[in-house]
Structure formats: structure tokens, C-alpha cells
PDB file of N, CA and C in Angstrom:
ATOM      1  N   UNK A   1      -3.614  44.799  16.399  1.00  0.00           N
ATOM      2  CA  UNK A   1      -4.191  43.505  16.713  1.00  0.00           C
ATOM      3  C   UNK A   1      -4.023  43.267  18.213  1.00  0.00           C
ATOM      4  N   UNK A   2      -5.147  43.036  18.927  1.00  0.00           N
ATOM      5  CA  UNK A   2      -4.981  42.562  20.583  1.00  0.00           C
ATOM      6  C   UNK A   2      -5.278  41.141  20.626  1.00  0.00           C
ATOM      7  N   UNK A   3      -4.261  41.018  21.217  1.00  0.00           N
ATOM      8  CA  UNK A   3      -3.583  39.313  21.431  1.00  0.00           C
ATOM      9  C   UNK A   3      -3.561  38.725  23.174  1.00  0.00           C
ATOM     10  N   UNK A   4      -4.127  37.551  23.420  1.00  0.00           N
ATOM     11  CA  UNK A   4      -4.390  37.449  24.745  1.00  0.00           C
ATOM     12  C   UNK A   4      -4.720  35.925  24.690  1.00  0.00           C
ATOM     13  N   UNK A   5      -4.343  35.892  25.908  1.00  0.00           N
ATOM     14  CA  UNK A   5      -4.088  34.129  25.978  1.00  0.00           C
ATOM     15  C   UNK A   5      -5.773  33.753  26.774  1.00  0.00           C
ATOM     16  N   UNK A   6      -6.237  34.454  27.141  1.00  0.00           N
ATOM     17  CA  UNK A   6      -7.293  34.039  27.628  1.00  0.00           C
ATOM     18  C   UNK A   6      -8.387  33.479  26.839  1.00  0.00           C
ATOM     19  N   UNK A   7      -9.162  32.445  27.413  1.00  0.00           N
ATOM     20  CA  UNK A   7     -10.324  31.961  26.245  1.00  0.00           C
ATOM     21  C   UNK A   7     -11.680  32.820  25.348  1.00  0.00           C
ATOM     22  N   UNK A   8     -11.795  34.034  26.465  1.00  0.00           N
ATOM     23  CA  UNK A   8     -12.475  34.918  25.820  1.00  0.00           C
ATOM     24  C   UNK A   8     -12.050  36.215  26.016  1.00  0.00           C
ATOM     25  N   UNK A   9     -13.271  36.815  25.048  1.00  0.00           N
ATOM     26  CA  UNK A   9     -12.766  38.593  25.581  1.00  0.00           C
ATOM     27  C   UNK A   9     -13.344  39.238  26.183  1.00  0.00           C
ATOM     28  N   UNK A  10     -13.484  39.445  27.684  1.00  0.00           N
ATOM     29  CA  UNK A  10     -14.596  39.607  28.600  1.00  0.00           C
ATOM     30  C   UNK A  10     -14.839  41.595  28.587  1.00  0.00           C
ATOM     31  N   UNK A  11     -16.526  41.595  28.164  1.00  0.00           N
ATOM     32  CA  UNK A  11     -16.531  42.753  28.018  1.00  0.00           C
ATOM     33  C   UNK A  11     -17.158  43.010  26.655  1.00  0.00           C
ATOM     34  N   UNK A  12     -16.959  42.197  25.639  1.00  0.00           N
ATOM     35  CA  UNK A  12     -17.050  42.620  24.668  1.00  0.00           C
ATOM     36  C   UNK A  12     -17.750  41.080  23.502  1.00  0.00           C
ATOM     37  N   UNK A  13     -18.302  41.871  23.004  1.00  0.00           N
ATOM     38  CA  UNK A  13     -19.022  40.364  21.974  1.00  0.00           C
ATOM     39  C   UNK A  13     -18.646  40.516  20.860  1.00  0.00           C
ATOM     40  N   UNK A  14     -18.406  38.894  20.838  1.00  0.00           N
ATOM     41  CA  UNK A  14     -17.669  38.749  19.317  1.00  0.00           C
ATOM     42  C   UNK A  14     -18.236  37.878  18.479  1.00  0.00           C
ATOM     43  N   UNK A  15     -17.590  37.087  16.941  1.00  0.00           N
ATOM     44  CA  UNK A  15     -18.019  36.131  16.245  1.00  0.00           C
ATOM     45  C   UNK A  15     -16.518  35.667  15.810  1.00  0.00           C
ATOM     46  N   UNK A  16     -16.521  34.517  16.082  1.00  0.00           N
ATOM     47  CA  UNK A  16     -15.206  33.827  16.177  1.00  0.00           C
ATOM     48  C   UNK A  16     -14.979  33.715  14.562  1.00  0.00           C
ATOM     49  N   UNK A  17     -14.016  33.779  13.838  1.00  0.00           N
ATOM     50  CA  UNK A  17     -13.779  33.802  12.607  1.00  0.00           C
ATOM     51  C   UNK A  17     -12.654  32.689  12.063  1.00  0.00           C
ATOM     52  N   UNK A  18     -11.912  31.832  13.417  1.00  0.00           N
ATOM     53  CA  UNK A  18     -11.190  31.027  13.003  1.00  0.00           C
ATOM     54  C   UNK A  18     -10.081  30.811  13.277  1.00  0.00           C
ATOM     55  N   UNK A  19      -9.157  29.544  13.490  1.00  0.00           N
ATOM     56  CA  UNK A  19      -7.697  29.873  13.939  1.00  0.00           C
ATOM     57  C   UNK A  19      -7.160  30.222  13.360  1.00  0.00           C
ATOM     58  N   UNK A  20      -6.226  31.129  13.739  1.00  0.00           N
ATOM     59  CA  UNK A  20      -5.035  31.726  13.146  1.00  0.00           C
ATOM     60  C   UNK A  20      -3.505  31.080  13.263  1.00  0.00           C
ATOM     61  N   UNK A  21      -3.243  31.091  12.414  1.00  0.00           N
ATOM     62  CA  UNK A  21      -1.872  30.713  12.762  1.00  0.00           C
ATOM     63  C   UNK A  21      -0.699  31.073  11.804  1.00  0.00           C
ATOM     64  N   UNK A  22       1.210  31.021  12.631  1.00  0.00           N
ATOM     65  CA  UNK A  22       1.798  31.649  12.017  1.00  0.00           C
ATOM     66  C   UNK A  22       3.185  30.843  12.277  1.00  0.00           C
ATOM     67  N   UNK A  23       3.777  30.433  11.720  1.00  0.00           N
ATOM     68  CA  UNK A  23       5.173  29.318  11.823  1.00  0.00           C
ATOM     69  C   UNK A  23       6.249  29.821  11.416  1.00  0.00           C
ATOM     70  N   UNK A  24       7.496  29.632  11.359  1.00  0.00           N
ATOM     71  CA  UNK A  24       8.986  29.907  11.041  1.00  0.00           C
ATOM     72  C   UNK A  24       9.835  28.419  11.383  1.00  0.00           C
ATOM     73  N   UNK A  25      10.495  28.025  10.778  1.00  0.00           N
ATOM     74  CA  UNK A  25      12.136  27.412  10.727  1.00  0.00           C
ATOM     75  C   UNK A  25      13.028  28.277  10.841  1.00  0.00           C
ATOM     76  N   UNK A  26      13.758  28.421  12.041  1.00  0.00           N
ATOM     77  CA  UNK A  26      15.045  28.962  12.440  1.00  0.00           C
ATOM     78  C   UNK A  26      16.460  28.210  12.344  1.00  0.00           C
ATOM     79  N   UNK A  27      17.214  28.857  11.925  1.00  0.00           N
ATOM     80  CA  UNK A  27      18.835  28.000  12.252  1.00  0.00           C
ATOM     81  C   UNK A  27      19.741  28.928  12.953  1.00  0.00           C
ATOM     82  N   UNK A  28      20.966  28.437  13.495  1.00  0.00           N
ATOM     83  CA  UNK A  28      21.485  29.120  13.987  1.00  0.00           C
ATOM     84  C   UNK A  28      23.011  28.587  13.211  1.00  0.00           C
ATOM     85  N   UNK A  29      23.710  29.456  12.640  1.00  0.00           N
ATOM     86  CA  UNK A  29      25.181  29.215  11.613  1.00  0.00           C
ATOM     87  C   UNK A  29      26.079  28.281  12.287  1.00  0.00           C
ATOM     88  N   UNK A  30      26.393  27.524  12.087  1.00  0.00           N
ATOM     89  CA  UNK A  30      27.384  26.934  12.113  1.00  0.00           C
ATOM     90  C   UNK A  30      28.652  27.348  13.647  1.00  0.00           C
ATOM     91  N   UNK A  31      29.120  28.333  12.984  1.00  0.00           N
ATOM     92  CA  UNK A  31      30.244  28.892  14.490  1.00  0.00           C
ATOM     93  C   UNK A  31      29.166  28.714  15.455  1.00  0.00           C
ATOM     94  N   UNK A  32      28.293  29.301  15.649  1.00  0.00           N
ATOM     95  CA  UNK A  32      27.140  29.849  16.919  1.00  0.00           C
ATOM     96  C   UNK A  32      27.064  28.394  17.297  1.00  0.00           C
ATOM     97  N   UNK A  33      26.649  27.422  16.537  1.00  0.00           N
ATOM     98  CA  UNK A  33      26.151  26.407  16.919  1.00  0.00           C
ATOM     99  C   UNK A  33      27.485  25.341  17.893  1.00  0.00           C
ATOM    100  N   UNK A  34      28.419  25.473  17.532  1.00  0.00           N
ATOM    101  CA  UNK A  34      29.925  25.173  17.735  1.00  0.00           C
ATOM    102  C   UNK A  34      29.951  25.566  19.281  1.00  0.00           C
ATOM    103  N   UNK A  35      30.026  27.176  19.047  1.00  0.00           N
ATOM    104  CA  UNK A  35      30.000  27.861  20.428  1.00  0.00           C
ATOM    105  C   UNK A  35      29.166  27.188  21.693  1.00  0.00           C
ATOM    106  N   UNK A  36      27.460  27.094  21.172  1.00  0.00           N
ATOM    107  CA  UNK A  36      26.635  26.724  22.324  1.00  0.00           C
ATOM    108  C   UNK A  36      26.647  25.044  22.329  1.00  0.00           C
ATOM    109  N   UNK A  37      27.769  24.360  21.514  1.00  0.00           N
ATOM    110  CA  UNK A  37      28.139  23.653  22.081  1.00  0.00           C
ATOM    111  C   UNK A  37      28.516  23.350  23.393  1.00  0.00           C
ATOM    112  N   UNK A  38      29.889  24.198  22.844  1.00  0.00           N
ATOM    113  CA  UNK A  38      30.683  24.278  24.150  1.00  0.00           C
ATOM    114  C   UNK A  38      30.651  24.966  25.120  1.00  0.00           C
ATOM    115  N   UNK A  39      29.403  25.671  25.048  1.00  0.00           N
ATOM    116  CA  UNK A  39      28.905  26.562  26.436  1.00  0.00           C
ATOM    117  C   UNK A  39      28.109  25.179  27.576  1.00  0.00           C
ATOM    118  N   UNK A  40      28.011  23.957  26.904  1.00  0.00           N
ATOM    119  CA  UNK A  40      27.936  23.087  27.577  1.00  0.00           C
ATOM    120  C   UNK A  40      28.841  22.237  28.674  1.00  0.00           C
ATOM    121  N   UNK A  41      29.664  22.301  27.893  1.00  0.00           N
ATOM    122  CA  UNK A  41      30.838  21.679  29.125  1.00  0.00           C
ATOM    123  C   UNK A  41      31.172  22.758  29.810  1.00  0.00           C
ATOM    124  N   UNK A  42      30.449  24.051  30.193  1.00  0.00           N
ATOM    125  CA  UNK A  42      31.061  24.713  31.171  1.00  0.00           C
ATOM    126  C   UNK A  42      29.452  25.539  32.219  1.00  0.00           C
ATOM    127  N   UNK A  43      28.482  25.124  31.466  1.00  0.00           N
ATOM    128  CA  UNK A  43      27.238  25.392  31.511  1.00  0.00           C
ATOM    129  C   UNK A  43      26.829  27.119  31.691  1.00  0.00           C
ATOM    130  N   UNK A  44      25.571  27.244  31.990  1.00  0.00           N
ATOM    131  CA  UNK A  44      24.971  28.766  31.717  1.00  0.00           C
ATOM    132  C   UNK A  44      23.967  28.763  30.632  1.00  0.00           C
ATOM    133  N   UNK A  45      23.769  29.987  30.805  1.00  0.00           N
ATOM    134  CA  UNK A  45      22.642  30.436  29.397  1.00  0.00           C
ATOM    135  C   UNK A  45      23.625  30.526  28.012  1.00  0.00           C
ATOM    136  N   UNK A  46      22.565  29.855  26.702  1.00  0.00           N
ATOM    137  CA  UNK A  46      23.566  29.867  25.730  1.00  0.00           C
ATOM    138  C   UNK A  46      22.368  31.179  25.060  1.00  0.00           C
ATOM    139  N   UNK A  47      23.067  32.240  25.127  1.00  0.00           N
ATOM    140  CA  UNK A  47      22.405  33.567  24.848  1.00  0.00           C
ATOM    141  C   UNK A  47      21.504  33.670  23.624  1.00  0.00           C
ATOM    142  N   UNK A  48      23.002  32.799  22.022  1.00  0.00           N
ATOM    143  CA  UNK A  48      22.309  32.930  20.666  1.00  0.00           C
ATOM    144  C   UNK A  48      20.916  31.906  20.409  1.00  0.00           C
ATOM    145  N   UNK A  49      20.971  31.123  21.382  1.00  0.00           N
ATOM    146  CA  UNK A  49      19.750  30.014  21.044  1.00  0.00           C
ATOM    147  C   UNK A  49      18.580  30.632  22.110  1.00  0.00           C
ATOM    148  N   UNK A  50      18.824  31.253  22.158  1.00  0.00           N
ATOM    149  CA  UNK A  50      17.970  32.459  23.133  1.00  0.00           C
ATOM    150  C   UNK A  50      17.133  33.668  22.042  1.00  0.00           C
ATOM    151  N   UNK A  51      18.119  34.104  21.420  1.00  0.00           N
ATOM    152  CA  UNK A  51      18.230  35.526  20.276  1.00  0.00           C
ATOM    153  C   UNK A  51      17.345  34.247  19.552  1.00  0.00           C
ATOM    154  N   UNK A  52      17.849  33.411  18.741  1.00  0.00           N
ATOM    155  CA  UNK A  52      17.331  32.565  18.181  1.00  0.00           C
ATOM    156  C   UNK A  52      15.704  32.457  18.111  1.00  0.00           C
ATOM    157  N   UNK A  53      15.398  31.917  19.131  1.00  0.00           N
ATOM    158  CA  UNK A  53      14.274  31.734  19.391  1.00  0.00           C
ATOM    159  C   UNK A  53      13.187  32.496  20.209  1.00  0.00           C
ATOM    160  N   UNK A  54      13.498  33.857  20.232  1.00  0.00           N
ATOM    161  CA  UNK A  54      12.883  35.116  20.737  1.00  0.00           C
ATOM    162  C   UNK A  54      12.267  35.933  19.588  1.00  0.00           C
ATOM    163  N   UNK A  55      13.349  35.421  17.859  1.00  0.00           N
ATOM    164  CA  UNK A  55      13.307  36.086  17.002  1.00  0.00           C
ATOM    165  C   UNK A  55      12.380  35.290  16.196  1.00  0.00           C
ATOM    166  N   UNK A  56      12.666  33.674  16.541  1.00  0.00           N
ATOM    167  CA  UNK A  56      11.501  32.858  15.686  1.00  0.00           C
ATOM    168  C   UNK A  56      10.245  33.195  16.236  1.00  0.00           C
ATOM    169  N   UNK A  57       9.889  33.263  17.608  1.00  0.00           N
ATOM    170  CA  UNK A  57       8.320  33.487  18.385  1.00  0.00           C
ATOM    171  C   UNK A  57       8.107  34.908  17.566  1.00  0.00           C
ATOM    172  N   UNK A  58       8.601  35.957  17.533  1.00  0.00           N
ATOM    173  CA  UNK A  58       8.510  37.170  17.047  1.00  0.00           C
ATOM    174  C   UNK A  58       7.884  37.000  15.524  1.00  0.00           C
ATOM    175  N   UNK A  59       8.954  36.515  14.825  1.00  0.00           N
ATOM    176  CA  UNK A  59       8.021  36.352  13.213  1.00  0.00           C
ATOM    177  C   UNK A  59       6.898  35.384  13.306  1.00  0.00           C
ATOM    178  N   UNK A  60       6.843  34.175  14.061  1.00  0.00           N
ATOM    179  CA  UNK A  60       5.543  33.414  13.978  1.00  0.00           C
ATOM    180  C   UNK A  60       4.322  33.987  14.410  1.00  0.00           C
ATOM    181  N   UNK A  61       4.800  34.973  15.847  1.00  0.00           N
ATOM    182  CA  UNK A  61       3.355  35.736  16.028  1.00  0.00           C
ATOM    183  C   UNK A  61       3.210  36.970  14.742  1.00  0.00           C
ATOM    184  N   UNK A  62       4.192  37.447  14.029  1.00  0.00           N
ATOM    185  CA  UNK A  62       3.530  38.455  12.713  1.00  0.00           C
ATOM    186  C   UNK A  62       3.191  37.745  11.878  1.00  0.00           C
ATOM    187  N   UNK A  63       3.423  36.322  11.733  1.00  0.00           N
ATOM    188  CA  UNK A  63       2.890  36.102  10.795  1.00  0.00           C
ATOM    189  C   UNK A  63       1.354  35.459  10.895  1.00  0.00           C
ATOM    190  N   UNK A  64       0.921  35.334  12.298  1.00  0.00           N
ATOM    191  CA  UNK A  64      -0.101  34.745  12.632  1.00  0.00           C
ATOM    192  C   UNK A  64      -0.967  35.886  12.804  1.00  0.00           C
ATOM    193  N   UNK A  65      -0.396  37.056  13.089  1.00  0.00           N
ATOM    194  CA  UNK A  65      -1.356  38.327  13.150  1.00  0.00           C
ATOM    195  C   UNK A  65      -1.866  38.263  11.746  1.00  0.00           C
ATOM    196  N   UNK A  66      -0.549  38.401  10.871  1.00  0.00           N
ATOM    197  CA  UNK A  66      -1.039  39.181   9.517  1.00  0.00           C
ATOM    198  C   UNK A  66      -2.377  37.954   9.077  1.00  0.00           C
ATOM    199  N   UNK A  67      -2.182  36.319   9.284  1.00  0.00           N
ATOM    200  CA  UNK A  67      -3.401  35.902   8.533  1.00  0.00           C
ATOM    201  C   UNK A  67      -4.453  36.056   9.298  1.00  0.00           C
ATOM    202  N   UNK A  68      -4.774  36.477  11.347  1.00  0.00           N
ATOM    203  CA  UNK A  68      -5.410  36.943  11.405  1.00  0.00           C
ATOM    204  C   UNK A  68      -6.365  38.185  10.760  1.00  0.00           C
ATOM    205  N   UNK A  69      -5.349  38.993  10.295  1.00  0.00           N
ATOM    206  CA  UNK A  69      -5.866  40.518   9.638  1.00  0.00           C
ATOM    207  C   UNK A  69      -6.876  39.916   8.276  1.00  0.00           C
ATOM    208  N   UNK A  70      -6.075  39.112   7.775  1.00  0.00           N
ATOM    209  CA  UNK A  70      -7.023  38.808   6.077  1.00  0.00           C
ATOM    210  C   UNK A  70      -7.897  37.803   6.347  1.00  0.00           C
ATOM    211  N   UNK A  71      -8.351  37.493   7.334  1.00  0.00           N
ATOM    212  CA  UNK A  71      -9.828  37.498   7.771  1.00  0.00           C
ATOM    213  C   UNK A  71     -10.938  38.682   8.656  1.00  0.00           C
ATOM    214  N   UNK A  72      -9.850  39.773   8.902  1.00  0.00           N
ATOM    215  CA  UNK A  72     -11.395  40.651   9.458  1.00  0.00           C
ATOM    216  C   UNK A  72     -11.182  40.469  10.798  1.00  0.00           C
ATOM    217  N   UNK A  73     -10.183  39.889  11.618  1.00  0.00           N
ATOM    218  CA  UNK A  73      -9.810  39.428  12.592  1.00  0.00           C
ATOM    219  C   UNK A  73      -9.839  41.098  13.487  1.00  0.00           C
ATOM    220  N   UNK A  74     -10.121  41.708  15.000  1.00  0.00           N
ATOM    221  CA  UNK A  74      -9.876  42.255  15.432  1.00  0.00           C
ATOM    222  C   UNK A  74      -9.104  41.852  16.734  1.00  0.00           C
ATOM    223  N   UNK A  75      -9.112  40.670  16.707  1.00  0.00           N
ATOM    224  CA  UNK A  75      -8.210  40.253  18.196  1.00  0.00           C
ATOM    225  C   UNK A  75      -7.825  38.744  18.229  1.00  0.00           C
ATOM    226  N   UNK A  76      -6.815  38.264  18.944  1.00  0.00           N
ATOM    227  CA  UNK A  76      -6.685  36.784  18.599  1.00  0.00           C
ATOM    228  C   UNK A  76      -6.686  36.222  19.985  1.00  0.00           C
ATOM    229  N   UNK A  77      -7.804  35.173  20.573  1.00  0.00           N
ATOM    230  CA  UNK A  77      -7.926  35.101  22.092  1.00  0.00           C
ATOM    231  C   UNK A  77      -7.044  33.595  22.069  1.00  0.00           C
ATOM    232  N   UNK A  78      -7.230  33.180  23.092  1.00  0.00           N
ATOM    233  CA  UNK A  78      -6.337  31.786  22.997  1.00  0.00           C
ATOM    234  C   UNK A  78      -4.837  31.697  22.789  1.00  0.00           C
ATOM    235  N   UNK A  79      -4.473  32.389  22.267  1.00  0.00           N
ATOM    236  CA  UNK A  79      -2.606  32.478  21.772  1.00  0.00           C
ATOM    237  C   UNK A  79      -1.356  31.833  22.315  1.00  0.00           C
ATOM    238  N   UNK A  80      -1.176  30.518  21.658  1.00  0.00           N
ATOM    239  CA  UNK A  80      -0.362  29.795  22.193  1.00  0.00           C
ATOM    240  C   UNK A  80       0.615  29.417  21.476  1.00  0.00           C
ATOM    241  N   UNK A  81       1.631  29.166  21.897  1.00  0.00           N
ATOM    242  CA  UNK A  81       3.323  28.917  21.610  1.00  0.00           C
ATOM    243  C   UNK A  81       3.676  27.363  21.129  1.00  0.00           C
ATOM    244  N   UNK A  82       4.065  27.207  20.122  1.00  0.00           N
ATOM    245  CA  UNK A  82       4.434  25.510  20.212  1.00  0.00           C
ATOM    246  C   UNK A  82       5.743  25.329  19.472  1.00  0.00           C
ATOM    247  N   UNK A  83       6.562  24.775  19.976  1.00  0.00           N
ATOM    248  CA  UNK A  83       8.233  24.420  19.403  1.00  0.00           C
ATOM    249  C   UNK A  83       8.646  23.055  19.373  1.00  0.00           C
ATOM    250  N   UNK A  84       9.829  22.853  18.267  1.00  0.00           N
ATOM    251  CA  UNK A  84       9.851  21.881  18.139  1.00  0.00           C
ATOM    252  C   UNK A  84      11.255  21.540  17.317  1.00  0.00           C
ATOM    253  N   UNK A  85      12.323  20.764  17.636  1.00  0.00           N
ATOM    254  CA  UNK A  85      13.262  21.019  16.932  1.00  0.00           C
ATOM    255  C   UNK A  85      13.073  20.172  16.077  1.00  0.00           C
ATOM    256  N   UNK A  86      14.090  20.632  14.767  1.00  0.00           N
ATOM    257  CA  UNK A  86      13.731  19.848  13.041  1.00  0.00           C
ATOM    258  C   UNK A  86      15.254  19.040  12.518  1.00  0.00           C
ATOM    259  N   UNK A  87      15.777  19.828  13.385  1.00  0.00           N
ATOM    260  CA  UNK A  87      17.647  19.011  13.414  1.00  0.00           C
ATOM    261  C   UNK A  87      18.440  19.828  13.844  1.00  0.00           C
ATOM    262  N   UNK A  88      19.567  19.085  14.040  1.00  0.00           N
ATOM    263  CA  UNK A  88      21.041  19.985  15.193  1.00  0.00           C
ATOM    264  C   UNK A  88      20.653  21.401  14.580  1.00  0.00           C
ATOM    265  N   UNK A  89      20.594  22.522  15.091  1.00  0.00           N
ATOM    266  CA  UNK A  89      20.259  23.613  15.409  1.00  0.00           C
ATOM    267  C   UNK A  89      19.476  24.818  14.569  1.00  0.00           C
ATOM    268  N   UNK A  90      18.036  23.521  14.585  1.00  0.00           N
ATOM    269  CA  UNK A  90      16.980  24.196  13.456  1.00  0.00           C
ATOM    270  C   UNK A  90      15.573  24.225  14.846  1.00  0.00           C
ATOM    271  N   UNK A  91      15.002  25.359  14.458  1.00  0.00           N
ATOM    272  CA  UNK A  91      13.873  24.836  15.429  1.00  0.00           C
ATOM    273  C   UNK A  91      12.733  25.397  15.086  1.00  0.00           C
ATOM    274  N   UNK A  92      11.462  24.832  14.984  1.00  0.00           N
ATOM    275  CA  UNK A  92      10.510  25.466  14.397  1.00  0.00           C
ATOM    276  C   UNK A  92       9.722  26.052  15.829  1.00  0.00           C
ATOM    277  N   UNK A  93       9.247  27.282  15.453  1.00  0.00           N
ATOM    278  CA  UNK A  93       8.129  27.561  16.499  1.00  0.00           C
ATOM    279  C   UNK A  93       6.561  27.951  15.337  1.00  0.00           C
ATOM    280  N   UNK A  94       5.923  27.808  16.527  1.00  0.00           N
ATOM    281  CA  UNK A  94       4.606  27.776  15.794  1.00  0.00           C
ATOM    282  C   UNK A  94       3.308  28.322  16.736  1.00  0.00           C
ATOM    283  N   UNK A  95       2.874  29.741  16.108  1.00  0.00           N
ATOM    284  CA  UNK A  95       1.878  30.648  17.039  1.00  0.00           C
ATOM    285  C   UNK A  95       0.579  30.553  16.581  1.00  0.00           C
ATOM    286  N   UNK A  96      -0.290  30.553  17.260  1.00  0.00           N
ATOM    287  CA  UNK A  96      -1.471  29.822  16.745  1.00  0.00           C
ATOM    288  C   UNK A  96      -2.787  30.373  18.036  1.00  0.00           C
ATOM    289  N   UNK A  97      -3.883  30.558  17.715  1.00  0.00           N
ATOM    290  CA  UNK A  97      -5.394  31.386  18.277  1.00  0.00           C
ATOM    291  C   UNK A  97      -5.826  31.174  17.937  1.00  0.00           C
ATOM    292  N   UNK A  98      -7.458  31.382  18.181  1.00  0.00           N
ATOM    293  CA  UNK A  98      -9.175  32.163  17.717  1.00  0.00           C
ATOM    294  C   UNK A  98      -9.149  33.203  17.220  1.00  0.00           C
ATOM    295  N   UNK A  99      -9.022  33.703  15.861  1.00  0.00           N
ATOM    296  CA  UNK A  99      -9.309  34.914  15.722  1.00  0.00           C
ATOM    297  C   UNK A  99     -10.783  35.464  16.006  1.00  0.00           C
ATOM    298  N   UNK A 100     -10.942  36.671  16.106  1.00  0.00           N
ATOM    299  CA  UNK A 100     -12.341  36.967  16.428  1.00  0.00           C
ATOM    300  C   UNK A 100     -12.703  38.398  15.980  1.00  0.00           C
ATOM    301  N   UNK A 101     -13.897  39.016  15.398  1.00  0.00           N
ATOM    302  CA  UNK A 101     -14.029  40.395  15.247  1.00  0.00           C
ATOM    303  C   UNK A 101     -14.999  40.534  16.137  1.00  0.00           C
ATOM    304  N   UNK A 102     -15.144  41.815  16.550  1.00  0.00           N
ATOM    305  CA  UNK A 102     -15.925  42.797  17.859  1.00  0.00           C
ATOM    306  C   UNK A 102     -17.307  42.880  16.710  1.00  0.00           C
ATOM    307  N   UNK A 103     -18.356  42.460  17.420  1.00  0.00           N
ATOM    308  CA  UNK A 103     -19.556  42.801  16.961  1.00  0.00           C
ATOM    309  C   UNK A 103     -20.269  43.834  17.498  1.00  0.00           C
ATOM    310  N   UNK A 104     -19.825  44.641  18.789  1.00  0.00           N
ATOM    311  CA  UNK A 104     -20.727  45.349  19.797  1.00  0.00           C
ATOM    312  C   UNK A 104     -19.303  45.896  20.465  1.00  0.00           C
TER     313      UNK A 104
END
């Protein structure tokens, strides 16, 4: 699947087939959450809410590929990121496009 943030796919003609999209709820356990607490009162990068949410973008874009695929989808143009926290250390991300198949 070719994935691209741009509005079209220059070069090539298509027929737009529809947005795609692909979501996850993440948490992070309890200790972790404790920890990047207290990585606050001393500040820096809190690494696991990092891992965290590298791993939620990761499954939201497979899962936005795969319902691209069960439409016939050959590429997803537009591809954008949206997050959002759901409570103390839950966070949803949410990946979302145009799917489109190559006609030419």
C-alpha cells in the first residue's frame, strides 16, 4: 500500500474509492505511568509515552491500510494523524485518507 500525505497522486490517474480509516486506544500500566510522572519534576523526554504512542500511530495506520485493502484501494493520498487523550494515561490515535485505485 503507498501512503502519502499529499492531495493527489501526480503522475498517475485514479478513482477515489473513499476514506479510509484506522483507530486504537492505548494505555500505558500503571508503574510506567507513575514513572512519567515523575519524570516531570525533573523534566526530559518521557521515552514510554513515546513507545506508547509510536506503537498506537503504527497499529492505526495497519489498520487503516487493511480497510483501505477491502475496498480495492491501491494507495491512500491525504494521510493524516489525529490524537486525543481518553483519561490519565489512555490515548487514542486515529489514521485516516482517500483511498484510491490506479486506473492508468
Amino acid at each position: 500500500m503507498i501512503l502519502t500525505t499529499t492531495d493527489t497522486f501526480p503522475g498517475r490517474t485514479y478513482e477515489i474509492l473513499g476514506v479510509a480509516k484506522g483507530s486504537t486506544v492505548q494505555t500505558v500500566n500503571a508503574i510506567r505511568d507513575i514513572g512519567a510522572g515523575l519524570k516531570t519534576l525533573v523534566g526530559g523526554e518521557v521515552v514510554k509515552y513515546n513507545e506508547l504512542m509510536n506503537t498506537a500511530r503504527a497499529l492505526a495506520t495497519k489498520r487503516m491500510c487493511e480497510e483501505a485493502e477491502a475496498m480495492g484501494a491501491d494507495a491512500i493520498i491525504c494521510v493524516r494523524y489525529a490524537s486525543a487523550s481518553i483519561m490519565q494515561g489512555a490515548a487514542e490515535v486515529m489514521a485516516y485518507g482517500t483511498a484510491i485505485a490506479f486506473t492508468g
